[in-house]
C-alpha atoms as a PDB file:
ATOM      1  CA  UNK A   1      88.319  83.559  19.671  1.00  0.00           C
ATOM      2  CA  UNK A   2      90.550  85.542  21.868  1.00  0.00           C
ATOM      3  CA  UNK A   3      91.027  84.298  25.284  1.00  0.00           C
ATOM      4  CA  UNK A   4      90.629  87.235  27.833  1.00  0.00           C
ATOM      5  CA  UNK A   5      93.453  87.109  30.395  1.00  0.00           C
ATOM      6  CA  UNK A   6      91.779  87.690  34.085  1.00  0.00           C
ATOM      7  CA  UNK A   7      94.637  89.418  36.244  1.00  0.00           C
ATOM      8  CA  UNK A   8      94.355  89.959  39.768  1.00  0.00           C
ATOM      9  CA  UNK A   9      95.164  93.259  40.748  1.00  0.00           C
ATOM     10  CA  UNK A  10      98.319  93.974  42.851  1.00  0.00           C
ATOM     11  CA  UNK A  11      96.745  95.597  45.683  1.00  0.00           C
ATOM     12  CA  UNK A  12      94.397  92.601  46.151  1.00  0.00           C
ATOM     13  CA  UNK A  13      97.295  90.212  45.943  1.00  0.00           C
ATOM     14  CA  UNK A  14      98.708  91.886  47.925  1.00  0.00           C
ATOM     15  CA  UNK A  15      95.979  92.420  50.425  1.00  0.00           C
ATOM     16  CA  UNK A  16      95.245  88.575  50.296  1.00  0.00           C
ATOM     17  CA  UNK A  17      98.834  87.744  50.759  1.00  0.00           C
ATOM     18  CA  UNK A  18      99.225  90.164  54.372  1.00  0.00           C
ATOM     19  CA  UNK A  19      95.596  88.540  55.183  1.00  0.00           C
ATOM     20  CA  UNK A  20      97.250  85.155  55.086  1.00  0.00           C
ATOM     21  CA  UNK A  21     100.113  85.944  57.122  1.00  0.00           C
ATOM     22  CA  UNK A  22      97.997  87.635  59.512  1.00  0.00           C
ATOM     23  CA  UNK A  23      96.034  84.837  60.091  1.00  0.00           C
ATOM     24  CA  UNK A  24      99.282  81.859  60.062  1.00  0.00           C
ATOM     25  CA  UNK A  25     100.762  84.551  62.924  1.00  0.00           C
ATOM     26  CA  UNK A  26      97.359  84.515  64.666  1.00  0.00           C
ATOM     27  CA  UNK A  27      97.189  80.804  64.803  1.00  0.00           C
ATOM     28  CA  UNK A  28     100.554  80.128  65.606  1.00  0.00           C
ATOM     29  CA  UNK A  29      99.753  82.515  68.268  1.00  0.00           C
ATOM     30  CA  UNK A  30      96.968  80.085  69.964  1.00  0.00           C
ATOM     31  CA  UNK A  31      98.734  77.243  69.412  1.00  0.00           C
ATOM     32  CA  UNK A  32     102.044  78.619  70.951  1.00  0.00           C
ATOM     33  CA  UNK A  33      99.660  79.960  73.916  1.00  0.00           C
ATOM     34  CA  UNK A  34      97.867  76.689  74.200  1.00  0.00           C
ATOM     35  CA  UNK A  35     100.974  74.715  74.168  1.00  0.00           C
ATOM     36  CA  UNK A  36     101.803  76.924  77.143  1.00  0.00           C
ATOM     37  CA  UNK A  37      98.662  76.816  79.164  1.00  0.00           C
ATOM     38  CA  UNK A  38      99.041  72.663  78.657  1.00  0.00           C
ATOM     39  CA  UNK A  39     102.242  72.772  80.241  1.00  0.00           C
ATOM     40  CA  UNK A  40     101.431  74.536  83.037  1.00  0.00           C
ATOM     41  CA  UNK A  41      98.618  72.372  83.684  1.00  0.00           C
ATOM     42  CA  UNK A  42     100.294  69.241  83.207  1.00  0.00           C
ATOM     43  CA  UNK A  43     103.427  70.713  85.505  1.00  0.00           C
ATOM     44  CA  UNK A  44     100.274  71.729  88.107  1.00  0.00           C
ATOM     45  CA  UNK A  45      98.846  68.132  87.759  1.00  0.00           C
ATOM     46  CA  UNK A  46     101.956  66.667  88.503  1.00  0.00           C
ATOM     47  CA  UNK A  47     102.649  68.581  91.590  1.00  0.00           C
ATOM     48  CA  UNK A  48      99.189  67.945  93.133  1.00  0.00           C
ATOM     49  CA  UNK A  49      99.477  64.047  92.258  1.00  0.00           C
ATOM     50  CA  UNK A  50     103.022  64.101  93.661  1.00  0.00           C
ATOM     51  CA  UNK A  51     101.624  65.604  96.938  1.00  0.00           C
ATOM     52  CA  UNK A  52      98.639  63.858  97.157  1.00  0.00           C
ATOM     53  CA  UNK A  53     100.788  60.077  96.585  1.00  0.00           C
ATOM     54  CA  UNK A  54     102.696  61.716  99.413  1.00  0.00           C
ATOM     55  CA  UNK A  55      99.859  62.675 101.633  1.00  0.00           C
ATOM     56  CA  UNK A  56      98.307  58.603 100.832  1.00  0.00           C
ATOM     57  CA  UNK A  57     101.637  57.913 102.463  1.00  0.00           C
ATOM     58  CA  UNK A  58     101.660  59.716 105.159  1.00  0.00           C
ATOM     59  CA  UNK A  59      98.152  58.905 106.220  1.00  0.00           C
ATOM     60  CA  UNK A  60      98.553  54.923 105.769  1.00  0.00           C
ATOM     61  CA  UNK A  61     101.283  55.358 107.746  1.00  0.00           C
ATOM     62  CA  UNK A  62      99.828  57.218 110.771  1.00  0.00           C
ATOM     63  CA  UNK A  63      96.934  54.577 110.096  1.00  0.00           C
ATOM     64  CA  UNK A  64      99.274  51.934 110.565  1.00  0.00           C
ATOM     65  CA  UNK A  65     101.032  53.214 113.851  1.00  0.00           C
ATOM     66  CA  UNK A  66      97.389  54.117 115.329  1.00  0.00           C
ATOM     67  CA  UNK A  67      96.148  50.257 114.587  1.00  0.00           C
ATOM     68  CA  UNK A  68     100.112  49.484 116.650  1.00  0.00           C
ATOM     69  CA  UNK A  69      99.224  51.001 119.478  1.00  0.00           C
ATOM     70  CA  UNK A  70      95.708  49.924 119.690  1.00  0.00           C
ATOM     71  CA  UNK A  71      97.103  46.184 119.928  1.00  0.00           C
ATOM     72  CA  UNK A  72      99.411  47.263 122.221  1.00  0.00           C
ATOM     73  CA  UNK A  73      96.602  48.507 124.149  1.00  0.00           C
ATOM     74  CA  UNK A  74      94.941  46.098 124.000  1.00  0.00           C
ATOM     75  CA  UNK A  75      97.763  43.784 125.400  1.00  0.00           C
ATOM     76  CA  UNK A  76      98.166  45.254 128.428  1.00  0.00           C
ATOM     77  CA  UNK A  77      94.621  45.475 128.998  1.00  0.00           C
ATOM     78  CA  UNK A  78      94.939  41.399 128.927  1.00  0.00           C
ATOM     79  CA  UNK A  79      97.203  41.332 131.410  1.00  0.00           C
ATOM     80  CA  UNK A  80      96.026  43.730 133.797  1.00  0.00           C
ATOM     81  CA  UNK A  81      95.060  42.487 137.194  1.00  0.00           C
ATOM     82  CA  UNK A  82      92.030  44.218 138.092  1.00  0.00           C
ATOM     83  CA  UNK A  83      89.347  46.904 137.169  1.00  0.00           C
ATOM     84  CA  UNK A  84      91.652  49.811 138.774  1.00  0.00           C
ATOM     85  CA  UNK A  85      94.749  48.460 136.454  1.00  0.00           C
ATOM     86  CA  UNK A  86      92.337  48.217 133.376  1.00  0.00           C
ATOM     87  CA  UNK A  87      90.623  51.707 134.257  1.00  0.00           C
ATOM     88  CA  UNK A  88      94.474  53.664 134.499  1.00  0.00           C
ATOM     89  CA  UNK A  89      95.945  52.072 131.573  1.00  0.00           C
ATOM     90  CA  UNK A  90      92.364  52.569 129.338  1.00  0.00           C
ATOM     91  CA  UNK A  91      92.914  56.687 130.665  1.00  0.00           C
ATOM     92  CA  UNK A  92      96.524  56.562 130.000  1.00  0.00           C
ATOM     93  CA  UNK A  93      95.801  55.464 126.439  1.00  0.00           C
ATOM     94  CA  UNK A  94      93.565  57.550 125.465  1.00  0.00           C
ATOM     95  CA  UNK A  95      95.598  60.752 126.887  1.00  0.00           C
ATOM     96  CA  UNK A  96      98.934  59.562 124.437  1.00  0.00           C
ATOM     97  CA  UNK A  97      96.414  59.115 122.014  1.00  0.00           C
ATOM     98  CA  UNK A  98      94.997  62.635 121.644  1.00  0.00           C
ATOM     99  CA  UNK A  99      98.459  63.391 121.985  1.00  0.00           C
ATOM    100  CA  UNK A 100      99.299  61.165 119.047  1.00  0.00           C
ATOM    101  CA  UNK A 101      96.291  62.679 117.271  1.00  0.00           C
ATOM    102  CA  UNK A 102      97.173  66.404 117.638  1.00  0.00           C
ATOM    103  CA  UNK A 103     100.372  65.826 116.126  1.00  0.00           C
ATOM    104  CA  UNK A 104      99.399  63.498 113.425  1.00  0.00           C
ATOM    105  CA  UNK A 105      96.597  66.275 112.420  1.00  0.00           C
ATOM    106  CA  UNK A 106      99.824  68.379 112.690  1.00  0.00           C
ATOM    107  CA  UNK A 107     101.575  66.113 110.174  1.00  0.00           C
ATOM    108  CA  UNK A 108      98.702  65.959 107.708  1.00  0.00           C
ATOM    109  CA  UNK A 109      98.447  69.858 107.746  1.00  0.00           C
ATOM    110  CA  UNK A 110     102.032  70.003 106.702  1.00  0.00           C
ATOM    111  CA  UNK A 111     102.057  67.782 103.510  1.00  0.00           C
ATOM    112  CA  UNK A 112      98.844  69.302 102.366  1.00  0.00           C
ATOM    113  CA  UNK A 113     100.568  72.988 103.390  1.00  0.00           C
ATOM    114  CA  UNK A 114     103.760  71.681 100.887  1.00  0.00           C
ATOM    115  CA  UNK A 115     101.693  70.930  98.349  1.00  0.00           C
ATOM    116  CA  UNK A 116      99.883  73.496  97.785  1.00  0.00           C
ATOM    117  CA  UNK A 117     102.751  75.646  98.269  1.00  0.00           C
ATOM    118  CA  UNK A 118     104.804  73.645  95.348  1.00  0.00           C
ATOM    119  CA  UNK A 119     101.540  74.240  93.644  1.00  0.00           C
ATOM    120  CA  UNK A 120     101.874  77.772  94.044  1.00  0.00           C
ATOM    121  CA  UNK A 121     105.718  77.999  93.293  1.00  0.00           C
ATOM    122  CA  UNK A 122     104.780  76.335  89.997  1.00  0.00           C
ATOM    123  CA  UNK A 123     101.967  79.031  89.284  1.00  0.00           C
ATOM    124  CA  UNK A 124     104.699  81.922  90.176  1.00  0.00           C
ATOM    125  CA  UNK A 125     107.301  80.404  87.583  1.00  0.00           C
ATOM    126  CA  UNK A 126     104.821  79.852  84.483  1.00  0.00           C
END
């Protein structure tokens, strides 16, 4: 008994072959592209977690001058020597402190303002 010799055809070979390397170049397509869009995010993460350690920093330390001048405050308040004393240094306080606020509100504005601008730089470059 003869054994019949199955040959595949050139043109399919050849067809199967291009369909392979269509499909390798395809895939190494998304991965390359995915391997990109990762990096970007992970760059973007960074950023936004390097501002925002930034912006804890800034805010504990505003936090930390506010409780300062509260005790402060409240010091002088102590040794005041009547209710007209107590009543100017309560008014004076509170005027240095909206003072203090408006440009601590300032100050907060700006870090947020950088980071979303190095946020935005980053975008622009990938």
């Amino acid at each position: 008994m003869a054994a019949d010799k199955f040959e595949i055809p050139t043109e399919m070979r050849a067809f199967a072959e291009k369909s392979v390397d269509q499909a390798k170049k395809a895939f190494d397509d998304f991965i390359h592209a995915t391997q990109q869009a990762a990096s970007k995010a992970e760059t973007s993460a960074t950023t936004i977690q390097a501002g925002a350690l930034e912006m804890n920093r800034k805010v504990l330390s505003l936090a930390e001058e506010n409780v300062a001048a509260v005790f402060e405050h409240a010091q002088k308040l102590v040794k005041a020597k009547n209710p007209e004393e107590i009543a100017r240094l309560h008014s004076d306080f509170l005027k240095a402190q909206m003072a203090t606020f408006g440009e601590q509100a300032r100050l907060i504005g700006d870090a947020a303002a950088a980071t979303v601008s190095g946020i935005a730089e980053q975008a622009k470059k990938g």
